[in-house]
PDB file of N, CA and C in Angstrom:
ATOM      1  N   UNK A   1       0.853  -1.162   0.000  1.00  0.00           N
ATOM      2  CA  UNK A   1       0.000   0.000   0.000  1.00  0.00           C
ATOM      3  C   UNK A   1       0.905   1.233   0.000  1.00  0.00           C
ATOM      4  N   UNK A   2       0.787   2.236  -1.150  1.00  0.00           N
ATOM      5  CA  UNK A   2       0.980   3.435  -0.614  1.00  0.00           C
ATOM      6  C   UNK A   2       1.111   4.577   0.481  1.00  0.00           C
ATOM      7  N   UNK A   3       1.618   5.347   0.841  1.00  0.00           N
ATOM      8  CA  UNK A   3       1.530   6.576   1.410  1.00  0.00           C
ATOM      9  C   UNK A   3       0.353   7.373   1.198  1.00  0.00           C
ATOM     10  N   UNK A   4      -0.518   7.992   1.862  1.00  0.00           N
ATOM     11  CA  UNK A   4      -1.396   8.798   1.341  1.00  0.00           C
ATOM     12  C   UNK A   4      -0.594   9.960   0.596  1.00  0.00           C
ATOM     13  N   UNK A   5      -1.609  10.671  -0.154  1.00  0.00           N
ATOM     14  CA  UNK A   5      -1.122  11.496  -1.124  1.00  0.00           C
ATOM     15  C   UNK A   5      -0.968  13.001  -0.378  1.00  0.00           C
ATOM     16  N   UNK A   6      -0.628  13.958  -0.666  1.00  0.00           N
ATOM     17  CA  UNK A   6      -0.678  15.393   0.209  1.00  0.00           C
ATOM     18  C   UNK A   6      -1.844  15.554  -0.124  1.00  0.00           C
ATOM     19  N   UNK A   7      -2.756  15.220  -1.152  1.00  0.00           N
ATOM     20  CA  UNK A   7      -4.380  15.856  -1.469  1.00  0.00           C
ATOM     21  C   UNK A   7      -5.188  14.813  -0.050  1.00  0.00           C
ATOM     22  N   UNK A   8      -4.766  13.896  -0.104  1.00  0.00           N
ATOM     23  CA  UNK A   8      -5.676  12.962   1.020  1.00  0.00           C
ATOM     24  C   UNK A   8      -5.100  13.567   2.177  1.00  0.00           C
ATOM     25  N   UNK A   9      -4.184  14.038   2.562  1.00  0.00           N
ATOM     26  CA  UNK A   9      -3.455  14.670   3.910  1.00  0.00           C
ATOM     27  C   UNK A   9      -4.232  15.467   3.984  1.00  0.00           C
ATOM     28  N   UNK A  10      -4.561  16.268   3.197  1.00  0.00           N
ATOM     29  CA  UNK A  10      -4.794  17.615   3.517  1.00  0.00           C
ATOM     30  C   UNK A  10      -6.688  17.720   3.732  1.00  0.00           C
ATOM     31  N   UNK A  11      -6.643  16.499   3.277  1.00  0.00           N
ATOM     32  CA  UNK A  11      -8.484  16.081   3.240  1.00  0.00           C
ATOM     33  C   UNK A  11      -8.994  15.580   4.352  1.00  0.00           C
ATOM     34  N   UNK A  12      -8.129  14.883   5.078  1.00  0.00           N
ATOM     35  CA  UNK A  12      -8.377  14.343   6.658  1.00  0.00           C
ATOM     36  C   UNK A  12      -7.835  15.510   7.418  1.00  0.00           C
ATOM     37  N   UNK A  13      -6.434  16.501   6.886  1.00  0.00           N
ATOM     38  CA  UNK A  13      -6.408  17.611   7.756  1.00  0.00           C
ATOM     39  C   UNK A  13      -7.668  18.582   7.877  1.00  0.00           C
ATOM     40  N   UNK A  14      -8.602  18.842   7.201  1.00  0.00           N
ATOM     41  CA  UNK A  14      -9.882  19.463   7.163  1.00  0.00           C
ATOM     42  C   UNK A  14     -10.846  18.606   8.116  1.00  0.00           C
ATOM     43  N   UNK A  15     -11.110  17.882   7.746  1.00  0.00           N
ATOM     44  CA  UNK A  15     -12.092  16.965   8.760  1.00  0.00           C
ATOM     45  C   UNK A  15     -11.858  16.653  10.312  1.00  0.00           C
ATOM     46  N   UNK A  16     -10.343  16.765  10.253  1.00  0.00           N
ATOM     47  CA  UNK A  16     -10.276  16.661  11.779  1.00  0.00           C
ATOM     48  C   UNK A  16      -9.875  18.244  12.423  1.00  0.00           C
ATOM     49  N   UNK A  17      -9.811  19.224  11.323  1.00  0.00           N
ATOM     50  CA  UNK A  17      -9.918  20.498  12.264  1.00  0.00           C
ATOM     51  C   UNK A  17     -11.204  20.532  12.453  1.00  0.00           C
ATOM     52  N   UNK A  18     -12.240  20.359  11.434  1.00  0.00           N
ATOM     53  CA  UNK A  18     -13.494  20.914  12.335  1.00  0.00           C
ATOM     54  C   UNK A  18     -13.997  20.351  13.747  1.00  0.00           C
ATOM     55  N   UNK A  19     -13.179  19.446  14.514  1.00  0.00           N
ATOM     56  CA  UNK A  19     -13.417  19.334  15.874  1.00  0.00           C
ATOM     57  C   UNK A  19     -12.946  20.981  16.645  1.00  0.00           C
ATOM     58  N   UNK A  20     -12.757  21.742  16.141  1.00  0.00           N
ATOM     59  CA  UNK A  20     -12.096  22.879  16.852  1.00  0.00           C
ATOM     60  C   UNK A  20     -13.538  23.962  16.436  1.00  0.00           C
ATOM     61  N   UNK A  21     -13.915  23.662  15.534  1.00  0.00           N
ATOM     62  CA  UNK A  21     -15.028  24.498  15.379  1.00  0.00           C
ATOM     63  C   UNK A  21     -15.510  24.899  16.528  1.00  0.00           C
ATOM     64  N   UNK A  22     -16.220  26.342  17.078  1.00  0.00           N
ATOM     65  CA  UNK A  22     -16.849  26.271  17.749  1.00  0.00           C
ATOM     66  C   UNK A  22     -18.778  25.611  17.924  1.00  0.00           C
ATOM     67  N   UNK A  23     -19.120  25.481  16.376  1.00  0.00           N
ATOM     68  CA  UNK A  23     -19.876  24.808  16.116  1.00  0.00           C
ATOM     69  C   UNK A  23     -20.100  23.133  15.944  1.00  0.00           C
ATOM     70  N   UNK A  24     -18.950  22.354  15.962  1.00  0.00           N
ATOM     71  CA  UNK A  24     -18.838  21.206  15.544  1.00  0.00           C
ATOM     72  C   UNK A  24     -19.930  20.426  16.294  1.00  0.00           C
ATOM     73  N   UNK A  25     -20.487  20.424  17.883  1.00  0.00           N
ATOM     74  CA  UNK A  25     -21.171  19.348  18.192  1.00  0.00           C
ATOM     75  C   UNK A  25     -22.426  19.673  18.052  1.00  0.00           C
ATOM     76  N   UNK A  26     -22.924  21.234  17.245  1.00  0.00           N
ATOM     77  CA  UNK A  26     -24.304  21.157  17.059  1.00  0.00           C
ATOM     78  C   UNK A  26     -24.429  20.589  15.240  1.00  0.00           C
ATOM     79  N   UNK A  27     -23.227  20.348  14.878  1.00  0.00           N
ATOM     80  CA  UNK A  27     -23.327  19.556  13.617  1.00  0.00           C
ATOM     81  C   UNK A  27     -22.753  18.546  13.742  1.00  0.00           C
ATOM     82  N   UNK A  28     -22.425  17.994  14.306  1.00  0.00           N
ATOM     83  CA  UNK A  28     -21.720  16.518  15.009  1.00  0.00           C
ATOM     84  C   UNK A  28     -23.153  16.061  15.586  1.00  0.00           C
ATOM     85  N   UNK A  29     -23.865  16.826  16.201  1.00  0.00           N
ATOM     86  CA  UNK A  29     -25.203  15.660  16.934  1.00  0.00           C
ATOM     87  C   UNK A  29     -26.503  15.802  16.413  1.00  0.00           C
ATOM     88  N   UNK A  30     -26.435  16.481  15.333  1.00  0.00           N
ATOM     89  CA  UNK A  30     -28.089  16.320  14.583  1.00  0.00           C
ATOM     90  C   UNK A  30     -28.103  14.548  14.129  1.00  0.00           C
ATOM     91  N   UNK A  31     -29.459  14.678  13.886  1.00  0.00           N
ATOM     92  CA  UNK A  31     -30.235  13.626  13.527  1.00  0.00           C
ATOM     93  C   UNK A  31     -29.462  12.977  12.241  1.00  0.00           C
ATOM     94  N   UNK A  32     -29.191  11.643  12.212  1.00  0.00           N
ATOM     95  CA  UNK A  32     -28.761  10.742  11.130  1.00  0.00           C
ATOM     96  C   UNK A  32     -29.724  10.810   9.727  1.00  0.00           C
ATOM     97  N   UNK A  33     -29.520  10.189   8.591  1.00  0.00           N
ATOM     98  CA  UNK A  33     -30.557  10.129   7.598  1.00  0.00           C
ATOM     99  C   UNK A  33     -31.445   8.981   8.249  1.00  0.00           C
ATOM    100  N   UNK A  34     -32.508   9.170   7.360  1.00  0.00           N
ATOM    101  CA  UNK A  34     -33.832   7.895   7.966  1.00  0.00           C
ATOM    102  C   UNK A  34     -33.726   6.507   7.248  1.00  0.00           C
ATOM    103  N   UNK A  35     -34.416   5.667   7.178  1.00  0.00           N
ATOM    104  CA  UNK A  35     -34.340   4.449   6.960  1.00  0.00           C
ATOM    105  C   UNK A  35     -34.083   4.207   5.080  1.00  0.00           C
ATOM    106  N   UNK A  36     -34.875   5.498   4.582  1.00  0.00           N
ATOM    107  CA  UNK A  36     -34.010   4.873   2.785  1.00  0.00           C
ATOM    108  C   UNK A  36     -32.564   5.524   2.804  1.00  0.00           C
ATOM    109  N   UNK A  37     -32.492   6.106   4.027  1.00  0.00           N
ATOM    110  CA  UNK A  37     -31.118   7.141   2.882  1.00  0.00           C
ATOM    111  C   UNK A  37     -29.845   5.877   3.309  1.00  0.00           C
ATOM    112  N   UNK A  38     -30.618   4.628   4.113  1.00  0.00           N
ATOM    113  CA  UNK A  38     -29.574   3.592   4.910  1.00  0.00           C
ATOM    114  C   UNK A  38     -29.629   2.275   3.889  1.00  0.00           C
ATOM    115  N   UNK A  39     -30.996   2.264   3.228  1.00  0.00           N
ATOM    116  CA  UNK A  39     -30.939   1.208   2.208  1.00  0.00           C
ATOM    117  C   UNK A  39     -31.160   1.507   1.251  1.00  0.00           C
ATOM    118  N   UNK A  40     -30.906   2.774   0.406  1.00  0.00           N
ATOM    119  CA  UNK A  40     -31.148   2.649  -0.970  1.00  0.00           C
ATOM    120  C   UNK A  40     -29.684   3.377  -1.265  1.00  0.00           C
ATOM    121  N   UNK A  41     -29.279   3.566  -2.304  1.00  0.00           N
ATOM    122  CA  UNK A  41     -27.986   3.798  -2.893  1.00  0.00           C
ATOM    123  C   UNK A  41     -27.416   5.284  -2.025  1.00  0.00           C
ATOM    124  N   UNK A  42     -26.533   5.854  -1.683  1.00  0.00           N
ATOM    125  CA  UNK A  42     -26.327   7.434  -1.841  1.00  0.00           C
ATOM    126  C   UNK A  42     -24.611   6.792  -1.439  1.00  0.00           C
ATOM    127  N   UNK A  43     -24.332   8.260  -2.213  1.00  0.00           N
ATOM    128  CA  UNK A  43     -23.077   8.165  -2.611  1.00  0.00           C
ATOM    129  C   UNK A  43     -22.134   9.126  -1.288  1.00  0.00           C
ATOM    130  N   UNK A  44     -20.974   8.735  -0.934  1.00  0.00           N
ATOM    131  CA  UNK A  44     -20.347   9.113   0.146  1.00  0.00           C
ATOM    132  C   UNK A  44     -19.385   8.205   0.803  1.00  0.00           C
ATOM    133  N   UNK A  45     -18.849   8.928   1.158  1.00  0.00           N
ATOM    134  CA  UNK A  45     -17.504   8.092   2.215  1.00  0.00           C
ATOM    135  C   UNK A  45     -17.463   7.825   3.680  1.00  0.00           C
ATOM    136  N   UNK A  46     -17.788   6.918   4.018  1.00  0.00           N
ATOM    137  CA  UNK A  46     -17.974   7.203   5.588  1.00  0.00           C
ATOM    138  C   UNK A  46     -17.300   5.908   6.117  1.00  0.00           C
ATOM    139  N   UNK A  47     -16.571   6.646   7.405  1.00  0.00           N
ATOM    140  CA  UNK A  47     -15.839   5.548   8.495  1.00  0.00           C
ATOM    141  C   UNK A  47     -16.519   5.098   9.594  1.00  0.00           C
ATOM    142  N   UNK A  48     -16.816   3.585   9.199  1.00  0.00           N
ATOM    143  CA  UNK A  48     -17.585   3.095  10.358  1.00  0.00           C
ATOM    144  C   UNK A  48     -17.185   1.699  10.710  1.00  0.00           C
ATOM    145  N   UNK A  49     -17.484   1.368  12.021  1.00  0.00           N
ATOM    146  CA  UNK A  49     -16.810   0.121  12.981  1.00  0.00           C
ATOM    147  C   UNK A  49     -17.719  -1.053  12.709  1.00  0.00           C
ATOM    148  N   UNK A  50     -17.685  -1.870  12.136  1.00  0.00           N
ATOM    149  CA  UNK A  50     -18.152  -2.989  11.907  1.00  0.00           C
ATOM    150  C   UNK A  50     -18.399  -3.943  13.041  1.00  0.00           C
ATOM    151  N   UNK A  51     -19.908  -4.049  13.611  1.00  0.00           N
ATOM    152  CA  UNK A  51     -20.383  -4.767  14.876  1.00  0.00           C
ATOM    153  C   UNK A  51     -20.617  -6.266  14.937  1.00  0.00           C
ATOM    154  N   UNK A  52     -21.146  -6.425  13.494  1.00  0.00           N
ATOM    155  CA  UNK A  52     -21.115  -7.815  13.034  1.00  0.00           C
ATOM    156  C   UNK A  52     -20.157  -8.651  13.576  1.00  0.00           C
ATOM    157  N   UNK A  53     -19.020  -8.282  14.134  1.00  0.00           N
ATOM    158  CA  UNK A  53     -17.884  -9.051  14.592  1.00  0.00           C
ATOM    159  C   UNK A  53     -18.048  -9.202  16.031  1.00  0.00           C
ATOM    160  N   UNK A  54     -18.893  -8.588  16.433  1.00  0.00           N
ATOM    161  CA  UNK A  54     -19.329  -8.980  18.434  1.00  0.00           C
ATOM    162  C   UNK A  54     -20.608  -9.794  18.095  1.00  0.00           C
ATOM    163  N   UNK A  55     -20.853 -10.013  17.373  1.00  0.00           N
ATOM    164  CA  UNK A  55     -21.729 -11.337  17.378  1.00  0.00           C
ATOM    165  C   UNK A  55     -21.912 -12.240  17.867  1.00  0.00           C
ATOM    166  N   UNK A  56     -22.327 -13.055  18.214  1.00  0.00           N
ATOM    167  CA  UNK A  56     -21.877 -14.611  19.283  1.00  0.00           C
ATOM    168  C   UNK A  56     -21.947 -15.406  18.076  1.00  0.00           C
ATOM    169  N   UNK A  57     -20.662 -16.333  18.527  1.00  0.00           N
ATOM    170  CA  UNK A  57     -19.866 -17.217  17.246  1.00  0.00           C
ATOM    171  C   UNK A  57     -21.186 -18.366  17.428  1.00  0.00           C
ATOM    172  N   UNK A  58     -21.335 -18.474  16.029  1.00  0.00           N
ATOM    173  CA  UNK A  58     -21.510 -20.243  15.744  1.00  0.00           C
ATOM    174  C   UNK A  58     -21.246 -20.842  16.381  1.00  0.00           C
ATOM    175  N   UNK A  59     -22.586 -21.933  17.416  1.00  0.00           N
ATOM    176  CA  UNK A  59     -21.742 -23.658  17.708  1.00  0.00           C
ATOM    177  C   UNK A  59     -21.669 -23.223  19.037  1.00  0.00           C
ATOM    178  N   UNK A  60     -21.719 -21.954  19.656  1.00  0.00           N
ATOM    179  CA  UNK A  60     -21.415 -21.943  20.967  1.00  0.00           C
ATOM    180  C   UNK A  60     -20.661 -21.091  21.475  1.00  0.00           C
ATOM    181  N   UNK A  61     -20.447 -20.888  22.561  1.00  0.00           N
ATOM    182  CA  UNK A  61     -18.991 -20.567  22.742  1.00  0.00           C
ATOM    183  C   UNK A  61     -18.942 -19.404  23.167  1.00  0.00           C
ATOM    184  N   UNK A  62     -18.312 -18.201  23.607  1.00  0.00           N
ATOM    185  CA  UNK A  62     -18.448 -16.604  23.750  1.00  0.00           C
ATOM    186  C   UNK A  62     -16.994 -16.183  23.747  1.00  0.00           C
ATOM    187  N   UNK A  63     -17.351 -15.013  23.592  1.00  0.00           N
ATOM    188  CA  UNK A  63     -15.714 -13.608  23.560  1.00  0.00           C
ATOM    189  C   UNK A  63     -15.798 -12.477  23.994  1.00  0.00           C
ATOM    190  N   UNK A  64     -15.052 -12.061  23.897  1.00  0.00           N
ATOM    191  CA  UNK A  64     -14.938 -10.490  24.546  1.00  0.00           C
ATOM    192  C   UNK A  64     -16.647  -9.313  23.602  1.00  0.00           C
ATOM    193  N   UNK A  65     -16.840  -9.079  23.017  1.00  0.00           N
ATOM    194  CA  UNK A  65     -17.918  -8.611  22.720  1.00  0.00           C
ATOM    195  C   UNK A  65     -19.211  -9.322  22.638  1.00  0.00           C
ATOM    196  N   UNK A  66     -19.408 -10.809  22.878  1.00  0.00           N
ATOM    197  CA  UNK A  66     -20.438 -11.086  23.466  1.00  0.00           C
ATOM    198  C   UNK A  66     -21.379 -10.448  23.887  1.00  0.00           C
ATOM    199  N   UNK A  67     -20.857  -9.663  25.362  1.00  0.00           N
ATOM    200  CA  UNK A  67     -21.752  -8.345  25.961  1.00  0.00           C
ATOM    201  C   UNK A  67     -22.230  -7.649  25.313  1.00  0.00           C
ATOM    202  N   UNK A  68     -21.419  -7.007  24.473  1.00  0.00           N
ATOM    203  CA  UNK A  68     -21.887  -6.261  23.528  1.00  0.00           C
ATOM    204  C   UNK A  68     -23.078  -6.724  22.568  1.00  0.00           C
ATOM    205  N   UNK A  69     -23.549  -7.881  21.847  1.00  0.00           N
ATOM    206  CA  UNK A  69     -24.185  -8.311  21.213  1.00  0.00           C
ATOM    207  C   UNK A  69     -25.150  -8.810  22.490  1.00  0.00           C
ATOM    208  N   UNK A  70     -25.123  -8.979  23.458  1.00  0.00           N
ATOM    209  CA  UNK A  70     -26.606  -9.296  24.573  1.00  0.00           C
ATOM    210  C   UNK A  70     -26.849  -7.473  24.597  1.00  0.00           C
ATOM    211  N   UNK A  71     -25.897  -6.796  24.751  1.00  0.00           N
ATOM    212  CA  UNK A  71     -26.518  -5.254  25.181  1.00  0.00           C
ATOM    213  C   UNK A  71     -27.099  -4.758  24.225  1.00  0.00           C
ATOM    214  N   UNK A  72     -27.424  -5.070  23.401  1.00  0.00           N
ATOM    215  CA  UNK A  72     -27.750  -4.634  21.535  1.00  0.00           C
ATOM    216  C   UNK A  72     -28.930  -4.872  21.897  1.00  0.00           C
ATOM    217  N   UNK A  73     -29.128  -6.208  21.470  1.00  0.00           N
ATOM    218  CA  UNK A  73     -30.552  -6.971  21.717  1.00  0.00           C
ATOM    219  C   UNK A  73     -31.220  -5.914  23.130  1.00  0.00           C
ATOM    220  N   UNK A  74     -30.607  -6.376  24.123  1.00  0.00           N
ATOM    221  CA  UNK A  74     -31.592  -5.725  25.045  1.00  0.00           C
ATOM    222  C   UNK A  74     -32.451  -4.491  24.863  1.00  0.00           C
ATOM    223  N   UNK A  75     -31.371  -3.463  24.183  1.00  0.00           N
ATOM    224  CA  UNK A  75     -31.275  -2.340  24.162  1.00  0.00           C
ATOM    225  C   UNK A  75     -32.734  -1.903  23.284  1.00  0.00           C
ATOM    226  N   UNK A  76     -32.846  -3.184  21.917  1.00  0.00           N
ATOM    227  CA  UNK A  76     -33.543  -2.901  21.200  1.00  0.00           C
ATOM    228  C   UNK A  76     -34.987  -3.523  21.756  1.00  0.00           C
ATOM    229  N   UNK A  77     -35.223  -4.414  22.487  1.00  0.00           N
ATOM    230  CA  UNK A  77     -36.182  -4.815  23.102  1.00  0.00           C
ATOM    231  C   UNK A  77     -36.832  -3.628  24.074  1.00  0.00           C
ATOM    232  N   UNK A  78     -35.751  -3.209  24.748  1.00  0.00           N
ATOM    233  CA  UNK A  78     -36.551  -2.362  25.775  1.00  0.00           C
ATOM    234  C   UNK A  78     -37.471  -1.313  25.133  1.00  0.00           C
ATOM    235  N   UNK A  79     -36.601  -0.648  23.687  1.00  0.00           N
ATOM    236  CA  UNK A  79     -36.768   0.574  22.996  1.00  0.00           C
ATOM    237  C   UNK A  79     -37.865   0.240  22.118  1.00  0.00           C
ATOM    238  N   UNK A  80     -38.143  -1.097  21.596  1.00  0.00           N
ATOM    239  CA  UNK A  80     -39.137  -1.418  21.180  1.00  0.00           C
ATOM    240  C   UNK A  80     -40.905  -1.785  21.612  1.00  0.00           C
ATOM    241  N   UNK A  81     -39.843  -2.293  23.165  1.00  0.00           N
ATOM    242  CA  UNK A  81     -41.537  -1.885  24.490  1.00  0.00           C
ATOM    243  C   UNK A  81     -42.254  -0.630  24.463  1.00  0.00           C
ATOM    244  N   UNK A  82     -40.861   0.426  24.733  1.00  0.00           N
ATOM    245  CA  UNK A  82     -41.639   1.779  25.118  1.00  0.00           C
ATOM    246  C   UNK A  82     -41.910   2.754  23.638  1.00  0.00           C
ATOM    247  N   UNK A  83     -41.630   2.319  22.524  1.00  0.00           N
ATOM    248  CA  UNK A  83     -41.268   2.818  21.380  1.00  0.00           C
ATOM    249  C   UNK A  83     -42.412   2.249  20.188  1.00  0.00           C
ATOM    250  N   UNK A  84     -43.175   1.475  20.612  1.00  0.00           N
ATOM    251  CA  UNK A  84     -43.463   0.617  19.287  1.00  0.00           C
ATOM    252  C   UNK A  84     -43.710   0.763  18.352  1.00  0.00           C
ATOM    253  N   UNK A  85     -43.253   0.003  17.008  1.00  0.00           N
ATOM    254  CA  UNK A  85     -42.866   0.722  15.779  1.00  0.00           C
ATOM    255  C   UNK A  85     -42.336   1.973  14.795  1.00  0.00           C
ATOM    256  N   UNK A  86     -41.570   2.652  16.312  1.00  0.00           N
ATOM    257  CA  UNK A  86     -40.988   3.679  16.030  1.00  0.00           C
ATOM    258  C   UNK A  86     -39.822   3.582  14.777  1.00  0.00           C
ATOM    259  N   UNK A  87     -39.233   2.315  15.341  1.00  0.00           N
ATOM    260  CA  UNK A  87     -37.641   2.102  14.796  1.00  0.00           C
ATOM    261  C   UNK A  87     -37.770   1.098  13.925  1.00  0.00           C
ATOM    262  N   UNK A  88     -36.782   1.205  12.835  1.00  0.00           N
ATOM    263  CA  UNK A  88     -36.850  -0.031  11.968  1.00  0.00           C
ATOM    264  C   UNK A  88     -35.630  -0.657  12.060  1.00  0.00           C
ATOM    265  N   UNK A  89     -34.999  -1.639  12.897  1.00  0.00           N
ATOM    266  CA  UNK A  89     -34.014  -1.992  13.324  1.00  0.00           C
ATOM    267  C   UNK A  89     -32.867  -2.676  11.669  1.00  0.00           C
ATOM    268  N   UNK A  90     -31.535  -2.427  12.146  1.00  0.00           N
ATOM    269  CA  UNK A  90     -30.725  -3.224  11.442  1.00  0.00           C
ATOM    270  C   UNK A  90     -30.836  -4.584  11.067  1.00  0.00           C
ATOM    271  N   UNK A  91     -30.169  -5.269  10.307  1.00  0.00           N
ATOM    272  CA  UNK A  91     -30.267  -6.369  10.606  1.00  0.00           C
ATOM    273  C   UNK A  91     -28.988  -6.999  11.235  1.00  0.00           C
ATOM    274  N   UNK A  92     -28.720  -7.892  11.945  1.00  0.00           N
ATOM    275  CA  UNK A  92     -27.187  -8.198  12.717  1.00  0.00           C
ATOM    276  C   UNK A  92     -26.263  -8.189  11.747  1.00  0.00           C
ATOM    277  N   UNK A  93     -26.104  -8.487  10.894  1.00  0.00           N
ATOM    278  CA  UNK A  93     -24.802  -8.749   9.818  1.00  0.00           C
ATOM    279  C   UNK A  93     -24.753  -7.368   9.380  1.00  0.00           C
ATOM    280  N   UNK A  94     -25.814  -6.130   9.679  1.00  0.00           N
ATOM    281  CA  UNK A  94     -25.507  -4.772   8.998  1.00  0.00           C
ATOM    282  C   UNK A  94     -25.294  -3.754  10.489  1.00  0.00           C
ATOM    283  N   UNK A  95     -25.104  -4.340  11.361  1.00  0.00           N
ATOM    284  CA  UNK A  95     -24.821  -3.724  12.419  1.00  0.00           C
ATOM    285  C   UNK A  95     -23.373  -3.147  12.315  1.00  0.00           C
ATOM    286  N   UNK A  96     -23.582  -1.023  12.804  1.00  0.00           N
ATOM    287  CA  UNK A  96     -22.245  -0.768  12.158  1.00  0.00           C
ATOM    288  C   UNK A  96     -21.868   0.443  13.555  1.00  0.00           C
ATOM    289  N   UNK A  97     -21.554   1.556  14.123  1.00  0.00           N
ATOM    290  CA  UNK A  97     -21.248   2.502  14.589  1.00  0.00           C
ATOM    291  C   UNK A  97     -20.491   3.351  13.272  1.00  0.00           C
ATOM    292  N   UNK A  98     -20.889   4.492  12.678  1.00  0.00           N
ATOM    293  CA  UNK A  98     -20.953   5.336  12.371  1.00  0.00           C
ATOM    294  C   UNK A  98     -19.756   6.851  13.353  1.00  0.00           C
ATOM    295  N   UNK A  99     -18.244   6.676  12.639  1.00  0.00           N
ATOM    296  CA  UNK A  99     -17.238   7.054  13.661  1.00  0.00           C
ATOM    297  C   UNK A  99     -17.815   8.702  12.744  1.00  0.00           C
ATOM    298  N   UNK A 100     -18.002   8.724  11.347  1.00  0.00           N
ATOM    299  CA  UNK A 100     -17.800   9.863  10.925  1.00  0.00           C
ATOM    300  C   UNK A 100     -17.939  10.159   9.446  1.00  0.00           C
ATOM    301  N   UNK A 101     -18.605  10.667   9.150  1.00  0.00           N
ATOM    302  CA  UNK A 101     -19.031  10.892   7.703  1.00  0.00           C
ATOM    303  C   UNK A 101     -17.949  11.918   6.765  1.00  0.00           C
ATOM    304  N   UNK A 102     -17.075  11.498   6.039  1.00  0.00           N
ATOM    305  CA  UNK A 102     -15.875  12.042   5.754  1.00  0.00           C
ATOM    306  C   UNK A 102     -16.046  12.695   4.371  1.00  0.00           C
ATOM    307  N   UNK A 103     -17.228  12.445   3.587  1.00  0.00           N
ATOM    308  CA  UNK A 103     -17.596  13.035   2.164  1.00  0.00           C
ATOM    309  C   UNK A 103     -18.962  12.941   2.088  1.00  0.00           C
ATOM    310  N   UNK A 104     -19.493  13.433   1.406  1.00  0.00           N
ATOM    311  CA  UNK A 104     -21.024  13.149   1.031  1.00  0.00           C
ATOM    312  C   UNK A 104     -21.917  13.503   1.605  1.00  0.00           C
TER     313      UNK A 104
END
């Protein structure tokens, strides 16, 4: 693999100054897109943590994110008691955290 280029340097140097913004967390914490802008095509770059991997393995067995995949579930059960049909949940294999939307 390459070196990034000075145009890609200078493209993550932009994105990570706007943490200095004095505005950044009232545009850092608005509302996400809704449920098509998550399943139908749109174009953009975004860095996100892949959850699918705290899954509980096949066959048995547990690991360190285990918890994590019982706290999911719970999370969505409870939210779905007091919530109903608010949310249209992921499906586990598309389970992601969303670090930062870098284009688009």
């Amino acid at each position: 693999m390459s070196p990034p280029s000075d145009a890609e340097l200078a493209s993550v140097g932009c994105v990570m100054a706007e943490m200095d913004s004095p505005n950044y967390w009232f545009h850092a914490s608005k509302d996400g897109g809704r449920e098509g802008h998550y399943r139908n095509g749109c174009l953009g770059l975004t860095l996100v943590h892949d959850l699918a991997a705290f899954a509980p393995k096949t066959g048995g067995g547990s690991h360190a994110g285990a918890a994590t995949a019982t706290a999911i579930r719970a999370f969505r059960m409870d939210v779905a008691a007091e919530l109903p049909g608010v949310y249209t949940w992921f499906d586990d294999s598309s389970l992601h955290v969303t670090v930062r939307a870098l284009m688009g």
